[in-house]
N, C-alpha and C. Protein backbone atom coordinates (compact mmCIF):
# COMPACT_ATOMS: atom_id res chain seq x y z
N UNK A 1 -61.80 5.65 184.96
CA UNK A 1 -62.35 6.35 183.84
C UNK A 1 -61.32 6.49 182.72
N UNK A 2 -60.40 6.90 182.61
CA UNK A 2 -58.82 6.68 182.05
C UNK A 2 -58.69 5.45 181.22
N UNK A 3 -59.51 4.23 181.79
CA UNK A 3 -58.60 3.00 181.20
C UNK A 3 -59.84 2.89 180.31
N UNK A 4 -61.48 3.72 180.04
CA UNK A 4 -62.51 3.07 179.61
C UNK A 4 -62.21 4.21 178.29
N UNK A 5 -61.64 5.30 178.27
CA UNK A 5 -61.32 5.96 177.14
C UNK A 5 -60.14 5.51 176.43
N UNK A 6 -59.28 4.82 177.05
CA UNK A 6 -58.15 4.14 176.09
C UNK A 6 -58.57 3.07 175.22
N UNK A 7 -59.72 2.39 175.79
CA UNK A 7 -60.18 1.67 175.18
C UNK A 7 -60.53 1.77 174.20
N UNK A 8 -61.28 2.91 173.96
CA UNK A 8 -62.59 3.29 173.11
C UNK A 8 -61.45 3.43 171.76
N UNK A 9 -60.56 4.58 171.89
CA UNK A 9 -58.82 4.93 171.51
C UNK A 9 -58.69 3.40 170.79
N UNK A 10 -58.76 2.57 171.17
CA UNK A 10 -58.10 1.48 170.95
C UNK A 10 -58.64 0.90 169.46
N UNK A 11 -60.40 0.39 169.79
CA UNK A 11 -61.09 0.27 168.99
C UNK A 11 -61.17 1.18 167.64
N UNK A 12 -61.14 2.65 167.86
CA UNK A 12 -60.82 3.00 166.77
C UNK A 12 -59.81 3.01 165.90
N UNK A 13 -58.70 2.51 166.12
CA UNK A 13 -57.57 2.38 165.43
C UNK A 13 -57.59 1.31 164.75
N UNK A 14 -58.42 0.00 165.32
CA UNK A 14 -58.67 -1.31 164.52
C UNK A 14 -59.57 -0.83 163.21
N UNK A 15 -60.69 -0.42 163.42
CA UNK A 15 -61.58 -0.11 162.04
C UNK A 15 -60.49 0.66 161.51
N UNK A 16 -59.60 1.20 161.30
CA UNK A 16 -59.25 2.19 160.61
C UNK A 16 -58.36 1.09 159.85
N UNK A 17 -57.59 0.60 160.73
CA UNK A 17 -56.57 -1.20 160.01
C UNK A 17 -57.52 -1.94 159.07
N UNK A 18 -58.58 -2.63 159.79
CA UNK A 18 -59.29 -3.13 159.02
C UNK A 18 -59.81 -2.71 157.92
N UNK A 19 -60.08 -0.99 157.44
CA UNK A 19 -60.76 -0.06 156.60
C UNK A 19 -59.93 -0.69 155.28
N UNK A 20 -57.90 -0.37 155.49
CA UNK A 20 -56.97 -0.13 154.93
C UNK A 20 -57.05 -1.57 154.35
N UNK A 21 -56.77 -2.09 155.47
CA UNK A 21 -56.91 -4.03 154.81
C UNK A 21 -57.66 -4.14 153.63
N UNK A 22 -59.63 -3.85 154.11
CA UNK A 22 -60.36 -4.23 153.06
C UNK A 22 -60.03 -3.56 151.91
N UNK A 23 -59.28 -2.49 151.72
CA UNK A 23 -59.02 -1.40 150.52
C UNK A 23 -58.07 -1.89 149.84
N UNK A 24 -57.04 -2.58 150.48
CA UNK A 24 -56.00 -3.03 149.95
C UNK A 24 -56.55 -4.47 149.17
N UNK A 25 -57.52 -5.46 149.93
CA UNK A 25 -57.99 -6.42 149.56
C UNK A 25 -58.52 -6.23 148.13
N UNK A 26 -59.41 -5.19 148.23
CA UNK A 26 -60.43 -4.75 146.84
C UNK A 26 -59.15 -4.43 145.64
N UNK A 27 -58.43 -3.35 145.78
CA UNK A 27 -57.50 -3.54 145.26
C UNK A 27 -56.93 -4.50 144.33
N UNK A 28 -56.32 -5.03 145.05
CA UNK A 28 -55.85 -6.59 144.21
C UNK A 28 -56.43 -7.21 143.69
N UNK A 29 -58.21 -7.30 143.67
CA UNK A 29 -59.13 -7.65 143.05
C UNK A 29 -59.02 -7.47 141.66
N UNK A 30 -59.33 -5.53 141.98
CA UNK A 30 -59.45 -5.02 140.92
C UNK A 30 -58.49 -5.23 139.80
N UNK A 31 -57.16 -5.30 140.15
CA UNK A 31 -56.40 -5.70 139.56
C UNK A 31 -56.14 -6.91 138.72
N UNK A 32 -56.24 -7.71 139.34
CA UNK A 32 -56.13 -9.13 138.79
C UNK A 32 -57.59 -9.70 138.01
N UNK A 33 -58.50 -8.81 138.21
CA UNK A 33 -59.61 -8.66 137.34
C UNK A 33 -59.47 -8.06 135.86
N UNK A 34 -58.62 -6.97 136.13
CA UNK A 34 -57.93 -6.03 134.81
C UNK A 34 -56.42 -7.17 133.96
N UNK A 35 -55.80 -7.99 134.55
CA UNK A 35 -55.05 -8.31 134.02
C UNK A 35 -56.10 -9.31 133.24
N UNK A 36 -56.92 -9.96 133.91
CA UNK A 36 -57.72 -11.40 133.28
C UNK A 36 -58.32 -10.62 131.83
N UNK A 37 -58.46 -9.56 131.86
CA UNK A 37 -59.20 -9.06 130.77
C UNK A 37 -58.51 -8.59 129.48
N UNK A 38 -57.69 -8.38 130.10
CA UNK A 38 -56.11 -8.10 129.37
C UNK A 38 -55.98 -9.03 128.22
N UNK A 39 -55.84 -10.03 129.00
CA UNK A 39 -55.16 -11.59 128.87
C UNK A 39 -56.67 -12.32 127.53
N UNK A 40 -57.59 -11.75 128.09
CA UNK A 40 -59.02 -12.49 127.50
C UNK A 40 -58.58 -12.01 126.14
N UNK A 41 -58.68 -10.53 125.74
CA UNK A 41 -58.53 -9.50 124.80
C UNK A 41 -57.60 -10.18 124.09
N UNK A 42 -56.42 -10.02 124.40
CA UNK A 42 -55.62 -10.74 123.50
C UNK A 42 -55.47 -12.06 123.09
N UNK A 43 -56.26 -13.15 123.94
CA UNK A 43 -56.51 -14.44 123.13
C UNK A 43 -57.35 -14.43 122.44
N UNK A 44 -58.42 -13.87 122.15
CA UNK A 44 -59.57 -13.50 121.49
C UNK A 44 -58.88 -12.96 120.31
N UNK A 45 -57.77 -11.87 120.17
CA UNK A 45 -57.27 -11.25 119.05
C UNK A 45 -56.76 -12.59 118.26
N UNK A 46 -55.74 -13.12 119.22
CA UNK A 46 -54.97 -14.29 118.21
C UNK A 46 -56.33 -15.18 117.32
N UNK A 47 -57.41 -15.82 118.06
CA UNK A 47 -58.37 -16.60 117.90
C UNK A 47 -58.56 -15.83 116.26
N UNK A 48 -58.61 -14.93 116.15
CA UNK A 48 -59.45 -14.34 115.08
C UNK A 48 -58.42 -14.48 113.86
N UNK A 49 -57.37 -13.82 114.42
CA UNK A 49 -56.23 -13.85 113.30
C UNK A 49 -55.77 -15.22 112.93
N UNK A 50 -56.00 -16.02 113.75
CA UNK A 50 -55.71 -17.39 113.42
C UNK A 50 -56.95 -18.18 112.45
N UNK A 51 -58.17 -17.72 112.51
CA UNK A 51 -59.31 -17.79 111.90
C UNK A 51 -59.23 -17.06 110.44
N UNK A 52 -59.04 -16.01 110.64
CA UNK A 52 -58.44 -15.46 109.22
C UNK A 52 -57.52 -15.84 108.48
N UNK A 53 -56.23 -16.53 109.08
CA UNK A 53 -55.33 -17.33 108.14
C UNK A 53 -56.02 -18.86 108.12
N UNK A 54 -57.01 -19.51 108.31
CA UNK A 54 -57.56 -20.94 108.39
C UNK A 54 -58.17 -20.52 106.54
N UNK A 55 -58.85 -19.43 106.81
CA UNK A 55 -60.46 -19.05 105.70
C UNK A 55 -59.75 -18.52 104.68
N UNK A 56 -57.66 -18.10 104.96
CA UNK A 56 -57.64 -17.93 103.79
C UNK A 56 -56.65 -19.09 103.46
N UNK A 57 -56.04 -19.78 103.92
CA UNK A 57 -55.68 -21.26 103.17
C UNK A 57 -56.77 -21.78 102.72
N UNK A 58 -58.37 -21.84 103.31
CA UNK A 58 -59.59 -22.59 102.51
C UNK A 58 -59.69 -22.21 101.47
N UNK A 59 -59.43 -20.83 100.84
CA UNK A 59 -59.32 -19.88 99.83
C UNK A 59 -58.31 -20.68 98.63
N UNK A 60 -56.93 -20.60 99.28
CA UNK A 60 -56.43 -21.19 98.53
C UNK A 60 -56.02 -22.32 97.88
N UNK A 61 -56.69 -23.57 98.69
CA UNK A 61 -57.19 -24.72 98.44
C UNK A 61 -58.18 -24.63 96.92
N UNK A 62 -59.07 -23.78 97.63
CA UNK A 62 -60.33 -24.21 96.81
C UNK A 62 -59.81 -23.67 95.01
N UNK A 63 -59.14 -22.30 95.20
CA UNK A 63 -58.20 -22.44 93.65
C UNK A 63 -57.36 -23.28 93.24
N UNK A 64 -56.91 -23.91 93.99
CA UNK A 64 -56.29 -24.93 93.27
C UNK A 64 -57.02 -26.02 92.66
N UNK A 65 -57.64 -26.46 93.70
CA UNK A 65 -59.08 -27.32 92.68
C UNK A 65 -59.50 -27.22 91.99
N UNK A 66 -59.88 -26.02 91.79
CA UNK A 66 -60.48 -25.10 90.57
C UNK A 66 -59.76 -25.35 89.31
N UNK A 67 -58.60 -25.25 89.41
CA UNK A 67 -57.60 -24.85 88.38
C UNK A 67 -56.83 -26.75 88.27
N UNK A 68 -57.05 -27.43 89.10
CA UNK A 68 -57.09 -28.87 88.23
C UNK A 68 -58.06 -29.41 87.73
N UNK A 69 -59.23 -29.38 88.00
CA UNK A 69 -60.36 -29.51 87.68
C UNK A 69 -60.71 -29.33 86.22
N UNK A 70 -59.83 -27.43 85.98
CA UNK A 70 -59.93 -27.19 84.42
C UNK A 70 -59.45 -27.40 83.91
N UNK A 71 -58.14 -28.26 84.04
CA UNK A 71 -57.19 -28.86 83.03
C UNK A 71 -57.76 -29.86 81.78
N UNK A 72 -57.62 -29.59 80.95
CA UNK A 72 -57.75 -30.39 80.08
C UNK A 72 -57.29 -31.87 79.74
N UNK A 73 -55.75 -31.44 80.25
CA UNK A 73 -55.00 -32.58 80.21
C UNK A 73 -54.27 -32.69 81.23
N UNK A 74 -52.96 -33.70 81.90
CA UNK A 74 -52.46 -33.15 82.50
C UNK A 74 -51.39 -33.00 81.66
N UNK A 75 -50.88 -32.58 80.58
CA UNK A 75 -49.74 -31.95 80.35
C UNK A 75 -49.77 -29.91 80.86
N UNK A 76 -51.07 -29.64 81.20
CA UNK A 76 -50.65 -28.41 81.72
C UNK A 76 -50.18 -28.24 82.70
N UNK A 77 -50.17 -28.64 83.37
CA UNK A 77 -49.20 -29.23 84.74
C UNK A 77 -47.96 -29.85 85.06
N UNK A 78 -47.11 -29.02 84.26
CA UNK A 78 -46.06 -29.40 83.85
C UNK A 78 -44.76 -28.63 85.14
N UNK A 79 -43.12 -29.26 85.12
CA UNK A 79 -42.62 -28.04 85.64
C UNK A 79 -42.17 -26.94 85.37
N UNK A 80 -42.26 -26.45 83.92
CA UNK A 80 -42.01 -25.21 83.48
C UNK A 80 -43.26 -24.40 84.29
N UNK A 81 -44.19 -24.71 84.59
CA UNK A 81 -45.19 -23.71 85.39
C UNK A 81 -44.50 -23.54 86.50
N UNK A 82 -44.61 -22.36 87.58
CA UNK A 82 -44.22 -22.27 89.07
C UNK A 82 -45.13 -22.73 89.69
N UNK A 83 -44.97 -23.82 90.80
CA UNK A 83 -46.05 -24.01 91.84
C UNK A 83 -46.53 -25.41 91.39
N UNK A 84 -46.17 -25.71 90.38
CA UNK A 84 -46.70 -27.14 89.93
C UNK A 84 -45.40 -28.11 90.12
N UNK A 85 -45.32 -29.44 90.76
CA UNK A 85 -44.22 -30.38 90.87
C UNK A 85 -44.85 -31.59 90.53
N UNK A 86 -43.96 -32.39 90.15
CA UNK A 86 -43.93 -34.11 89.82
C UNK A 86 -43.69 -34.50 91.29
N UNK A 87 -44.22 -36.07 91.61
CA UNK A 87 -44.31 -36.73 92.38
C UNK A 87 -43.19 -36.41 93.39
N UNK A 88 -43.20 -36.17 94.69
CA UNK A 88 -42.08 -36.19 95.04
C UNK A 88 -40.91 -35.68 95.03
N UNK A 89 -41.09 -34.18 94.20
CA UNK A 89 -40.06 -32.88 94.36
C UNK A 89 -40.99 -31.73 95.12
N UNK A 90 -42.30 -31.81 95.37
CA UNK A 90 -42.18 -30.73 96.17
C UNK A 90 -41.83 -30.92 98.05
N UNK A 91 -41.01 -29.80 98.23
CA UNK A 91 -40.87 -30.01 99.67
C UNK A 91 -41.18 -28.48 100.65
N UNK A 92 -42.29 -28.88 100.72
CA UNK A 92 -43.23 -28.07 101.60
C UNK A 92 -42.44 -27.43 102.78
N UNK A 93 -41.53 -27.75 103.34
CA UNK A 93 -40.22 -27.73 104.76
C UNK A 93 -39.32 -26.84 104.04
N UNK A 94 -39.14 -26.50 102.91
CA UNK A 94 -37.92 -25.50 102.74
C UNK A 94 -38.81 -24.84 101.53
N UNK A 95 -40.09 -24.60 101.24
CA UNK A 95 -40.88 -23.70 100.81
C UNK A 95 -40.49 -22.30 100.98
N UNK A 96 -40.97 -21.11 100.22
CA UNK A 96 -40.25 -19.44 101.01
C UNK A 96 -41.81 -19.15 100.44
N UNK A 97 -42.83 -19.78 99.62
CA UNK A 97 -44.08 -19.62 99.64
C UNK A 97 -44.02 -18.06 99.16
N UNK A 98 -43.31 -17.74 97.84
CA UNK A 98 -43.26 -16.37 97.12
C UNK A 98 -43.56 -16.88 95.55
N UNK A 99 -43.03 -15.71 94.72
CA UNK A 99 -43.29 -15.86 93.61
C UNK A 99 -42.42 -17.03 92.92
N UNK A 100 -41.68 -17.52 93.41
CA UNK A 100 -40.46 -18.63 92.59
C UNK A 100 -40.97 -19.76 93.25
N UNK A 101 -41.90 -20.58 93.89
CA UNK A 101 -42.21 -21.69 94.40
C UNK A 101 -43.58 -21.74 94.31
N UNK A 102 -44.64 -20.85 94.56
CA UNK A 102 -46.02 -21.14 94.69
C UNK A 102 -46.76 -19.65 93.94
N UNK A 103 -48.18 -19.78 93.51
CA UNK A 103 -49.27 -19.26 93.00
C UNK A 103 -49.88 -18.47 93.85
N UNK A 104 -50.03 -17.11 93.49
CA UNK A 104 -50.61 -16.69 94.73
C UNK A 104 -52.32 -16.44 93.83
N UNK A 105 -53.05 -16.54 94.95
CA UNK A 105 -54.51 -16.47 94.52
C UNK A 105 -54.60 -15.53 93.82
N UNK A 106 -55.46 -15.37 92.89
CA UNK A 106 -55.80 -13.98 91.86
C UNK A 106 -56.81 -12.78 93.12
N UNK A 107 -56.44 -11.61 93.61
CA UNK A 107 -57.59 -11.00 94.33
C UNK A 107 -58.75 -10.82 94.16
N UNK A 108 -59.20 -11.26 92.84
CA UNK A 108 -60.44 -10.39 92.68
C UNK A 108 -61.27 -11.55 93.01
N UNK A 109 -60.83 -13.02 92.97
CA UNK A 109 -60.97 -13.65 93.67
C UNK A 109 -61.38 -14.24 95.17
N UNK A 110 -60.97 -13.38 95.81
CA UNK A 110 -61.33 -13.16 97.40
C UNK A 110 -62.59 -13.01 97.92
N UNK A 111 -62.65 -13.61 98.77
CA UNK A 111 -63.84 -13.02 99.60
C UNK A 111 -63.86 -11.23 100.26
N UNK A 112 -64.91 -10.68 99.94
CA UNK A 112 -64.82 -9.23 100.33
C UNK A 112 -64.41 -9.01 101.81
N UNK A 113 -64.47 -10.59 102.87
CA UNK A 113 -63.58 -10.51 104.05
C UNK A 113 -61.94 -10.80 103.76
N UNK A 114 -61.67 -10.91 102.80
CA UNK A 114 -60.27 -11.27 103.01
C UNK A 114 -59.46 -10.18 102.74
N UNK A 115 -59.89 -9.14 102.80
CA UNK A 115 -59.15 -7.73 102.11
C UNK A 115 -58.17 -7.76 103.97
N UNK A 116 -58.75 -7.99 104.60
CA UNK A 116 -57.63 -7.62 106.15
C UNK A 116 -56.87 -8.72 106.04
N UNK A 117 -56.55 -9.69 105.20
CA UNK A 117 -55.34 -10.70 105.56
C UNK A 117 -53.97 -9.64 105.22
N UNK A 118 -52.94 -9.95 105.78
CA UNK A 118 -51.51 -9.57 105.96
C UNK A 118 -50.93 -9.83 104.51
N UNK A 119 -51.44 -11.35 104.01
CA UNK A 119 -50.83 -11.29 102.77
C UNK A 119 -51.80 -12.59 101.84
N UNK A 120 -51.93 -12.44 100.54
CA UNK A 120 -52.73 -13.59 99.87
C UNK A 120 -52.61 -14.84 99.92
N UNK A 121 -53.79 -15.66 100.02
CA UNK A 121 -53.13 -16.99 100.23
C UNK A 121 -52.01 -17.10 98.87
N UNK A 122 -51.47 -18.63 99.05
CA UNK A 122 -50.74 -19.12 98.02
C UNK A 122 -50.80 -20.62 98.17
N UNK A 123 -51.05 -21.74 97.18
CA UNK A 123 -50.77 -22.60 96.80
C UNK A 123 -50.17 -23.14 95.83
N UNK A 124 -49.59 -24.71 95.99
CA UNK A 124 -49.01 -25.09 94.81
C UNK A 124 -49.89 -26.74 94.93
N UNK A 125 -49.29 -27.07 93.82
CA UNK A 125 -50.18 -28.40 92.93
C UNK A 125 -48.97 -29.40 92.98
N UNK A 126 -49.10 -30.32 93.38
CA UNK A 126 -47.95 -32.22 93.08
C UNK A 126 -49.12 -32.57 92.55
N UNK A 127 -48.18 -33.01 91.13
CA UNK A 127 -48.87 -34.40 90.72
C UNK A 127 -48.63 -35.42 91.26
N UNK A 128 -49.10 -36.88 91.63
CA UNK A 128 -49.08 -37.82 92.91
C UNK A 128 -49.59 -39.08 91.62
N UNK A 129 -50.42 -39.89 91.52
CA UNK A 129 -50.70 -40.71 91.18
C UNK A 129 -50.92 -41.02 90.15
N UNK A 130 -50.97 -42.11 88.73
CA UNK A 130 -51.78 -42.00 87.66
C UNK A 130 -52.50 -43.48 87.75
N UNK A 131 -53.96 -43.85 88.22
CA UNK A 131 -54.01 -45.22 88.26
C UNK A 131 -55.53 -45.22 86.75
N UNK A 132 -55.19 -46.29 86.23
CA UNK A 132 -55.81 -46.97 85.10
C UNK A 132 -56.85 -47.52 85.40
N UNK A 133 -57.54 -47.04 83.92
CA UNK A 133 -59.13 -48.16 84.60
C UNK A 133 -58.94 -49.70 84.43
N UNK A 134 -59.64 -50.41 84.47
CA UNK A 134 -59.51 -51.64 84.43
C UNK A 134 -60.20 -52.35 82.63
N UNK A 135 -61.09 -51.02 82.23
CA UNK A 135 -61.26 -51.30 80.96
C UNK A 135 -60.27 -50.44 80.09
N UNK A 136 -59.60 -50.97 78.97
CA UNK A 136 -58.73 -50.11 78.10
C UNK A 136 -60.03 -49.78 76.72
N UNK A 137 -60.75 -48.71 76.85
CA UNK A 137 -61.47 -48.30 75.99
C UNK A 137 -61.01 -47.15 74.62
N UNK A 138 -59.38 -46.86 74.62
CA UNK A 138 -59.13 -46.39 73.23
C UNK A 138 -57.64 -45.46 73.96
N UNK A 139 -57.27 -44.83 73.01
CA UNK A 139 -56.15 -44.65 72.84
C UNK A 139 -55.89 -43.02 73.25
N UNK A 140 -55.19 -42.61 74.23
CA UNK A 140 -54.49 -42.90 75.73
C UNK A 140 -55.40 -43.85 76.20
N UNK A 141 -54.93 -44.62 77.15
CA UNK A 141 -55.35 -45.74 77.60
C UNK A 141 -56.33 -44.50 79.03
N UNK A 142 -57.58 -44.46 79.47
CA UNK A 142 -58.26 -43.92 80.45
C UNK A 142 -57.74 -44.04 82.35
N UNK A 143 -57.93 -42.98 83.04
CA UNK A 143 -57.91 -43.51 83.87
C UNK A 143 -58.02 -42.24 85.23
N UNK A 144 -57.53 -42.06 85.82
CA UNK A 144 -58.04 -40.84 87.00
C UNK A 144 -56.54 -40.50 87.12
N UNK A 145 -56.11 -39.51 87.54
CA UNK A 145 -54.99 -38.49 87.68
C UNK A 145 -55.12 -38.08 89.29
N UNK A 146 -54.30 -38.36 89.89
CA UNK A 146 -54.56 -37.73 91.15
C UNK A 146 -53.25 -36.72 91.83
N UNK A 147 -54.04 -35.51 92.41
CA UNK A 147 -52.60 -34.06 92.74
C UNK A 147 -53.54 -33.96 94.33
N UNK A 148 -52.11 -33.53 94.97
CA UNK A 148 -52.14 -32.83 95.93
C UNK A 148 -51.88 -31.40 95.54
N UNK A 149 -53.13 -31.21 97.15
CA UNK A 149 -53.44 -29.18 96.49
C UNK A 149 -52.67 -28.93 98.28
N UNK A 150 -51.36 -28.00 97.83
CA UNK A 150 -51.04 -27.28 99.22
C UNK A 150 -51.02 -26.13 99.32
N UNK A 151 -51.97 -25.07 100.80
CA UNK A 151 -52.15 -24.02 100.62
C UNK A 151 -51.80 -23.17 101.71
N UNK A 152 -50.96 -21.85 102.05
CA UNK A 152 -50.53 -21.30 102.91
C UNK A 152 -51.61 -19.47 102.85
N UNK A 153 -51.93 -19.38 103.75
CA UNK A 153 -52.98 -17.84 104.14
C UNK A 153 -52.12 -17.95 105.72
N UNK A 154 -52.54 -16.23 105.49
CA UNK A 154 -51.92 -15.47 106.99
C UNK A 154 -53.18 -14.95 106.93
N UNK A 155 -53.33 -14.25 108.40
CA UNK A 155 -54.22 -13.68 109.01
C UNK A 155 -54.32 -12.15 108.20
N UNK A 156 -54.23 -11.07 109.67
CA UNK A 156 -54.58 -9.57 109.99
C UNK A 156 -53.01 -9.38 110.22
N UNK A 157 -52.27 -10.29 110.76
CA UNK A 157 -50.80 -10.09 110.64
C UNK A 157 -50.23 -11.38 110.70
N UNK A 158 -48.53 -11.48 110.50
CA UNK A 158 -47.81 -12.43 109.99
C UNK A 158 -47.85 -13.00 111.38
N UNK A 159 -47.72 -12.97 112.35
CA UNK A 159 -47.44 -13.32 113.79
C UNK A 159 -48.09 -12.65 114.99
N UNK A 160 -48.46 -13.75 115.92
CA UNK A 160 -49.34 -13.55 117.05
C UNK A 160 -48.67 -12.89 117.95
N UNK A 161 -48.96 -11.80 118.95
CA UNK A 161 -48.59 -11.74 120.05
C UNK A 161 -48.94 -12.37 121.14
């Protein structure tokens, strides 16, 4: 009779292991469920802020177009302007993309979403090409003008975590 109650003794000490196990199991679940969400949250943040600096370089693209488009000539596009270069002096790699190198968009300008960017877009203008028509119809001789438009936007902040 002795050895059928040790038994019983016995069995209960396993459910109680096993109880701890499954608790400990759930546990770590829970956990590594909370980090994944963590982790989601903050790629989702970058996604956006990185979306917000895309919509505001599109921003500042699209003024620059704007603003060759209205040129009259190209002598307004000269280098006494800031942000405007001849063929082959601008260098985009040692840019500081402030007031002494590039244009910053006018605000009122903006899209009523761009009020959360970190800072305004900015672009600048190279003149690049001058090719001639093939008819000389009067005096300047005609022909198409072609510029590169380069444009820098930040997000909600300057840098991702």
């Amino acid at each position: 009779m002795k050895y059928t109650v040790l038994l019983l003794h016995d069995r209960r000490g396993s459910v109680l292991i096993i109880g701890l196990f499954t608790l400990a199991l759930l546990s770590l679940l829970g956990s590594a469920a909370t980090s994944t969400s963590r982790t989601d949250v903050s790629i989702s943040g970058n996604v956006r802020v990185l979306q917000e600096a895309f919509y505001a370089a599109e921003t500042g693209l699209t003024e620059g177009e704007l603003f060759v488009d209205s040129m009259m000539t190209e002598f307004e596009l000269d280098e006494s302007n800031i942000g405007h270069y001849d063929k082959g002096n601008q260098k985009l790699y040692t840019m500081q993309w402030n007031a002494s190198d590039s244009i910053e968009v006018n605000a009122s300008k903006l899209p009523q979403s761009m009020g959360y960017t970190a800072a305004s877009p900015r672009y600048t203008i190279e003149k690049r090409d001058y090719i001639p028509d093939s008819l000389v119809l009067g005096k300047p001789p005609t022909g198409v003008h072609q510029y590169n438009v380069t444009s820098q936007g930040t997000g909600s902040s300057n840098h991702t975590k």
